[in-house]
Protein backbone atom coordinates (compact mmCIF):
# COMPACT_ATOMS: atom_id res chain seq x y z
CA UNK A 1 80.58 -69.18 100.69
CA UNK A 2 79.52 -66.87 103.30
CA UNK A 3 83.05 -65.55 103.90
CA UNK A 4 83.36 -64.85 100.23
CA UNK A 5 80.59 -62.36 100.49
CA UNK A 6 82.42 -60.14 102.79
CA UNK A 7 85.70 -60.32 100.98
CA UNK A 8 83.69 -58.67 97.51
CA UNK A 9 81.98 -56.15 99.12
CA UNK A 10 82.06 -52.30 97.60
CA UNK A 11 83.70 -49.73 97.98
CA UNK A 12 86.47 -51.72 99.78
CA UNK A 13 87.50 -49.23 102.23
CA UNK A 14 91.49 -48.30 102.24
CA UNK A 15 93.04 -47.95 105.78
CA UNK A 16 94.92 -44.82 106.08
CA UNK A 17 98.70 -45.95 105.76
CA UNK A 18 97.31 -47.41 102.20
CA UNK A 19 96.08 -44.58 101.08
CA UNK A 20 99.15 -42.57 102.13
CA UNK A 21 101.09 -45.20 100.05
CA UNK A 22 99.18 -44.87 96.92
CA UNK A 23 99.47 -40.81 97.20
CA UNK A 24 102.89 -41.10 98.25
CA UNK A 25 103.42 -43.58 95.08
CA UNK A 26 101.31 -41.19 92.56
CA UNK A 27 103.22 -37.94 93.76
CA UNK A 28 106.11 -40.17 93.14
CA UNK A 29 104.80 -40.98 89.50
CA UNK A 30 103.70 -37.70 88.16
CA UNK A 31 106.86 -35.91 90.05
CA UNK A 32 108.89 -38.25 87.27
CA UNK A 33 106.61 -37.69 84.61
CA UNK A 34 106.88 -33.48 85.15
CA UNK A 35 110.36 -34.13 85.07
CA UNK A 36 110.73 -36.40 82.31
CA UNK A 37 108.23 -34.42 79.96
CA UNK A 38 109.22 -31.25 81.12
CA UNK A 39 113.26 -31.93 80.63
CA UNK A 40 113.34 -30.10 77.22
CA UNK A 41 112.31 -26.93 79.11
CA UNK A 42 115.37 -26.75 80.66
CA UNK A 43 118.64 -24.75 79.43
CA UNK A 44 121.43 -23.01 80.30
CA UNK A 45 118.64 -19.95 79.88
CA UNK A 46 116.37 -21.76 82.32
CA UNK A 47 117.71 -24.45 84.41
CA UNK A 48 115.37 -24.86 86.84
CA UNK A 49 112.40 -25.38 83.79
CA UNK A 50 108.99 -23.89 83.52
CA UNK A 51 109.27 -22.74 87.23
CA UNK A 52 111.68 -19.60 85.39
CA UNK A 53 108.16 -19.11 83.10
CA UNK A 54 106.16 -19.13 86.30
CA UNK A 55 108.22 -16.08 87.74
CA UNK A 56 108.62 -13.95 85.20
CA UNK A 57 107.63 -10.72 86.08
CA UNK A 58 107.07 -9.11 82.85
CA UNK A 59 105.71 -9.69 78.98
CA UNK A 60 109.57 -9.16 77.92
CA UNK A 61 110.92 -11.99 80.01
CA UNK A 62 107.63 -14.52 79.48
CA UNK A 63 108.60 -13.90 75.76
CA UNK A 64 112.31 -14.37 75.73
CA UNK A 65 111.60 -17.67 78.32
CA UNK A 66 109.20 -19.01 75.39
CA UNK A 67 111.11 -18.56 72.32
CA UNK A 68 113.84 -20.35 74.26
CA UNK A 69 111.59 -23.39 73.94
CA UNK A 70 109.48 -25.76 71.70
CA UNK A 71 105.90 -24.15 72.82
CA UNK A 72 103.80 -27.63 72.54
CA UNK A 73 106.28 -29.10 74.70
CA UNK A 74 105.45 -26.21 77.17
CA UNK A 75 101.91 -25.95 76.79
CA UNK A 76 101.70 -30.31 77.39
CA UNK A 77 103.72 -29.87 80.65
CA UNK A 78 101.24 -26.65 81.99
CA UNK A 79 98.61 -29.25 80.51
CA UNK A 80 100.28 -32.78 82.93
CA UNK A 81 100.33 -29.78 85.91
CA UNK A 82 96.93 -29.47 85.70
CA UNK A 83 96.53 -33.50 86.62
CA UNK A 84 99.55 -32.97 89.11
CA UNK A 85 97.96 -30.21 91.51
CA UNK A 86 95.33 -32.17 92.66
CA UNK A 87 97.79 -35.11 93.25
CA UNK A 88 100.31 -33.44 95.31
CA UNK A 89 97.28 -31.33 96.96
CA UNK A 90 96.16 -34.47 98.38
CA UNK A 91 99.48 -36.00 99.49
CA UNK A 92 100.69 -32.69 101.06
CA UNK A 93 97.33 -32.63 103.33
CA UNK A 94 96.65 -36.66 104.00
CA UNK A 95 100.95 -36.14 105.38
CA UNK A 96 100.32 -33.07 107.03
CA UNK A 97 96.88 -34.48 108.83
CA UNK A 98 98.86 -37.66 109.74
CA UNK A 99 101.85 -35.92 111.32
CA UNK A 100 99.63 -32.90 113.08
CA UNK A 101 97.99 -35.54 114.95
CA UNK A 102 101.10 -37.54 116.19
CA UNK A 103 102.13 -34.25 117.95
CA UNK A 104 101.89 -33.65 122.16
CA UNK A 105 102.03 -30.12 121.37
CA UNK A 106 98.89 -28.10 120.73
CA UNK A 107 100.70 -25.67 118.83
CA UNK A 108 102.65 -27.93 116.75
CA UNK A 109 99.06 -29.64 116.03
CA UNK A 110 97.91 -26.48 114.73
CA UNK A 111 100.87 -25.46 112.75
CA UNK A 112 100.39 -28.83 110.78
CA UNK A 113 96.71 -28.52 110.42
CA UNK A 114 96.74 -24.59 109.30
CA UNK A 115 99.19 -25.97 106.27
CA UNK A 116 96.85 -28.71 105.83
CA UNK A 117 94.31 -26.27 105.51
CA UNK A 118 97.13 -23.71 103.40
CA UNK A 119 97.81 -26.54 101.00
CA UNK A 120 94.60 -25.85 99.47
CA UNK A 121 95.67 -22.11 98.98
CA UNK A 122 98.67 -23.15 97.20
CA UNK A 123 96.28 -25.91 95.52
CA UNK A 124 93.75 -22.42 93.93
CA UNK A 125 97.04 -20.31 93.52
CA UNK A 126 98.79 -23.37 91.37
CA UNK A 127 95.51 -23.41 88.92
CA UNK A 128 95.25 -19.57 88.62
CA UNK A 129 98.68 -19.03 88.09
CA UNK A 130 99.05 -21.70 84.70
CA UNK A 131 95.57 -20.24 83.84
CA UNK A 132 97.40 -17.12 83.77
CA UNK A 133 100.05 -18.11 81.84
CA UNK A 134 98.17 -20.20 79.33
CA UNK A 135 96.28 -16.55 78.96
CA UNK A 136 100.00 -15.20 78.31
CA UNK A 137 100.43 -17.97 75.51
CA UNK A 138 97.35 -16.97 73.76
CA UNK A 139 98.22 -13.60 73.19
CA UNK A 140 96.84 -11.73 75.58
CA UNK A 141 99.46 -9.56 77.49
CA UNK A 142 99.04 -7.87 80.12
CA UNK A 143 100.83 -6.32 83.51
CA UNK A 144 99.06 -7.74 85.79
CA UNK A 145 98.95 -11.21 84.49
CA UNK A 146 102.54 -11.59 84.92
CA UNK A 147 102.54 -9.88 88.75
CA UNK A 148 99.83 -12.19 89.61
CA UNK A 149 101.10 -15.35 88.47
CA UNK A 150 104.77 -14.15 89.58
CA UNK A 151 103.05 -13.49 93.15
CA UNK A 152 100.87 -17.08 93.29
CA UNK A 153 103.87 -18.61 92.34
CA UNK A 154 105.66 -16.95 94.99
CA UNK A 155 102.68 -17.86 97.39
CA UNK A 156 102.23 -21.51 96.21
CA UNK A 157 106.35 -22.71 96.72
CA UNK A 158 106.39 -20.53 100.16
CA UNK A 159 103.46 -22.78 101.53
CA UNK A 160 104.68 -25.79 99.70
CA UNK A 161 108.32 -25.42 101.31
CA UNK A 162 107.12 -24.69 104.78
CA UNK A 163 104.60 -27.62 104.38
CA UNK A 164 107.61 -29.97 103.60
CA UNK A 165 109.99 -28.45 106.28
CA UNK A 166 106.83 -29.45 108.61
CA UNK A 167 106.96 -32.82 107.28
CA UNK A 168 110.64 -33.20 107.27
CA UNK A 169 111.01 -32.12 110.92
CA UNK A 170 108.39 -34.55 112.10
CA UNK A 171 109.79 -37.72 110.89
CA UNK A 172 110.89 -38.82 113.84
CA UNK A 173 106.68 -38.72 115.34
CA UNK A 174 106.76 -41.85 113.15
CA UNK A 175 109.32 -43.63 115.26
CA UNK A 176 108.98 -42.42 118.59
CA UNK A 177 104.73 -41.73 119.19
CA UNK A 178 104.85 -38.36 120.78
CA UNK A 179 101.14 -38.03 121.13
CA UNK A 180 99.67 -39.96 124.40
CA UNK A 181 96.32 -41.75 123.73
């Protein structure tokens, strides 16, 4: 009976590799589910989706991109994006911690640790940027709404793609351990 004890103990703690699994497997999920949801917001106007919303530049083009869709459609997917940031927030730095770590270099440690750190950057610029343009769907209109969320977006996909390039190039740390103990 003893041994039972142990085996219902809480919080069960996750090792590491699980809880990279279970990120991996949600980013995985919700990835699909922005897709899937978010398929209607894609035309021969705007084929890459709501990222052609999150770039426009000006109260002209957020218009024409909106009346080229159904708007509860659009305002569900900003709505599933709100659930997804924090999801792929905590994927992008778990990966990024694991990799930094499997490095010999000092420098390559700290590349993967400053877009560890970064991710949450892009994690603040995702939120204000469909804050601003849930403000844009509302009616408010303004200049610098659409420069600011044109210029998070910009900020947020720059540190995303370098943050993936960083994971892509280290793959091979997870056949070959490059760090010494």
């Amino acid at each position: 009976m003893s041994n039972l004890h142990g085996l219902f103990q809480y919080p069960i703690p996750m090792k590491l590799h699980q809880k990279w699994i279970v990120s991996f497997a949600l980013l995985l999920g919700f990835t699909y589910l922005m897709q899937w949801q978010g398929a209607a917001l894609k035309n021969s106007f705007t084929p890459m989706g709501i990222v052609h919303l999150e770039f426009a530049q000006t109260e002209e083009l957020f218009q024409k991109i909106v009346a080229s869709w159904d708007v509860q459609t659009l305002r569900w997917n900003i709505a599933i994006d709100f659930l997804y940031i924090p999801i792929y927030t905590y994927f992008f730095q778990l990966t990024l911690s694991i990799f930094a770590h499997r490095h010999r270099s000092k420098l390559v440690q700290q590349m993967g640790i400053l877009l560890k750190n970064a991710i949450l950057l892009a994690f603040f610029c995702d939120l204000a940027e469909n804050t601003g343009m849930i403000i844009s769907l509302m009616g408010f209109h303004a200049s610098i709404i659409y420069i600011l969320t044109f210029g998070l977006a910009g900020l947020k996909f720059a540190i995303l793609g370098f943050s993936l390039i960083y994971i892509l190039v280290s793959i091979p740390t997870l056949f070959f351990r490059t760090k010494q103990n």
